[in-house]
Protein backbone atom coordinates (compact mmCIF):
# COMPACT_ATOMS: atom_id res chain seq x y z
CA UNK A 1 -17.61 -25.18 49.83
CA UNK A 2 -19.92 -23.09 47.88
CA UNK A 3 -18.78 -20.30 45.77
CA UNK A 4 -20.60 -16.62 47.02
CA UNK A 5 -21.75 -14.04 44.26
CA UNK A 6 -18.79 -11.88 46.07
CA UNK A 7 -15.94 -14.30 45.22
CA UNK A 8 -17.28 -14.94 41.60
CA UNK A 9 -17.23 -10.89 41.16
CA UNK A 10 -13.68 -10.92 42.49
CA UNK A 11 -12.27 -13.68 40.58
CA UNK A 12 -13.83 -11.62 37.36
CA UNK A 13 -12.20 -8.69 38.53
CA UNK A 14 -8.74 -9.67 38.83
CA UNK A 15 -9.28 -11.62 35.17
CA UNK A 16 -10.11 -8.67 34.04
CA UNK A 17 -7.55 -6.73 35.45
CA UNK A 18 -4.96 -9.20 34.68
CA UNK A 19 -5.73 -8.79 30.45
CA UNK A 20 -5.77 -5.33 31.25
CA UNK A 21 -1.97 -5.30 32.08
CA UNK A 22 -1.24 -7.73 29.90
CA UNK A 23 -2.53 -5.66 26.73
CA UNK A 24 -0.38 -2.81 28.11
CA UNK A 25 2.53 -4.82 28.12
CA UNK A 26 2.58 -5.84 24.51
CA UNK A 27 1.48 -2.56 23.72
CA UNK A 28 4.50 -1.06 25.54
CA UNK A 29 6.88 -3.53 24.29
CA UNK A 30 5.71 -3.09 20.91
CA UNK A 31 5.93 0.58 21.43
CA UNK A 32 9.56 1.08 22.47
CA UNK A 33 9.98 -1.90 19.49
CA UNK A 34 9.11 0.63 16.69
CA UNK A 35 10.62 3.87 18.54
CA UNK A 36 14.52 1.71 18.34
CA UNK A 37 13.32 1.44 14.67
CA UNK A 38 12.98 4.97 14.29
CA UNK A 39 15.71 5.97 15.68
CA UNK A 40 17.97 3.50 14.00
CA UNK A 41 16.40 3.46 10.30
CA UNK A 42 14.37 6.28 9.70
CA UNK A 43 11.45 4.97 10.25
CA UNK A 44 9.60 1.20 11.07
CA UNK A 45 9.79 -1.90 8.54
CA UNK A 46 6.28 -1.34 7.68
CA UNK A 47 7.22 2.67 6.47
CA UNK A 48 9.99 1.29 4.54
CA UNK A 49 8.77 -1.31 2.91
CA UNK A 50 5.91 1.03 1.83
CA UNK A 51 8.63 3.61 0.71
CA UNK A 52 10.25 1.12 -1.55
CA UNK A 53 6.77 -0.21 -3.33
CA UNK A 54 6.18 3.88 -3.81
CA UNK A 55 8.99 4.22 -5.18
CA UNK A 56 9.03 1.11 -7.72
CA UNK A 57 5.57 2.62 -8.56
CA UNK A 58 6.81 5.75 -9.53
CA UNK A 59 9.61 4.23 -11.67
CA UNK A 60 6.97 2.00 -13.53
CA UNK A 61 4.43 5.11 -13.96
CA UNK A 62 7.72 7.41 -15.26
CA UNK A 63 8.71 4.42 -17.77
CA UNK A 64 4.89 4.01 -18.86
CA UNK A 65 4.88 8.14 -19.46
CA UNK A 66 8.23 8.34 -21.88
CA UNK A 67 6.37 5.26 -24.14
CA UNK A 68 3.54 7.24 -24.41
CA UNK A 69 5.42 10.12 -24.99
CA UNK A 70 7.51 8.22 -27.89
CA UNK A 71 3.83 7.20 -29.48
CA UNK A 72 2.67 10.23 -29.35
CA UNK A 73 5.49 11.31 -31.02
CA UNK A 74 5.42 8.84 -33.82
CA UNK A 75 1.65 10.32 -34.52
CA UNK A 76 0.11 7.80 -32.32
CA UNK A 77 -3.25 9.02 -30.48
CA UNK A 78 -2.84 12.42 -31.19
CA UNK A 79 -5.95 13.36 -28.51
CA UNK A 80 -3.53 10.85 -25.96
CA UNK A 81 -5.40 7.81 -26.74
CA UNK A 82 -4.34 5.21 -29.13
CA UNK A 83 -6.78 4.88 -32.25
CA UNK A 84 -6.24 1.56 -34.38
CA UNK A 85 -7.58 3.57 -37.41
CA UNK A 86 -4.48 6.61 -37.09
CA UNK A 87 -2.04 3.18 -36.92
CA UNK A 88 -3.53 1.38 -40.03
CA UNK A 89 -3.18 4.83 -42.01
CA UNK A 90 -0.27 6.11 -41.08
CA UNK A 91 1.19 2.89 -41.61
CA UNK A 92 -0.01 1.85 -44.91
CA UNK A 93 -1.41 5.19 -46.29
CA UNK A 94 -4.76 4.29 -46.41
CA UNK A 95 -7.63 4.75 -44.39
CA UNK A 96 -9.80 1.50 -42.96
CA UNK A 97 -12.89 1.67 -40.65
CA UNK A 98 -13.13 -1.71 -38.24
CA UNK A 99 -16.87 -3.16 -38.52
């Protein structure tokens, strides 16, 4: 039996059509998967986990800010960068210029 152009078109078709619903379905199921999340928590795993890393962040940057703020206190960079010569100085009293 020989296969017609027609058949070959068909049988390409319904492949096609049959990945077709099948992306839908994940899609869907994955869908409704992250509205229960929602619902339940707020907001998906992915948002969450996000929201925790943020917030770590912001504790690190808010603990980096108050050390600055202590050495700029303690004369340290006093244009917010720290010089080596200001330490040296105001350490030992005198002045010393690196090579």
């Amino acid at each position: 039996m020989r296969i017609t152009g027609t058949m070959t078109d068909a049988a390409g078709l319904a492949i096609g059509l049959a990945g077709t619903v099948l992306k839908f379905v994940i899609f869907s199921i994955d869908f409704v998967s992250e509205a229960k999340q929602v619902y339940k928590h707020g907001g998906t795993d992915r948002n969450l986990d996000l929201s925790l890393v943020v917030g770590s962040i912001e504790d690190t940057t808010a603990r980096l800010e108050e050390q600055l703020g202590v050495l700029k206190d303690h004369g340290f960079g006093s244009d917010g960068r720290l010089d080596p010569e200001e330490e040296v100085s105001a350490h030992f009293g005198f002045s010393y210029t690196y090579p």
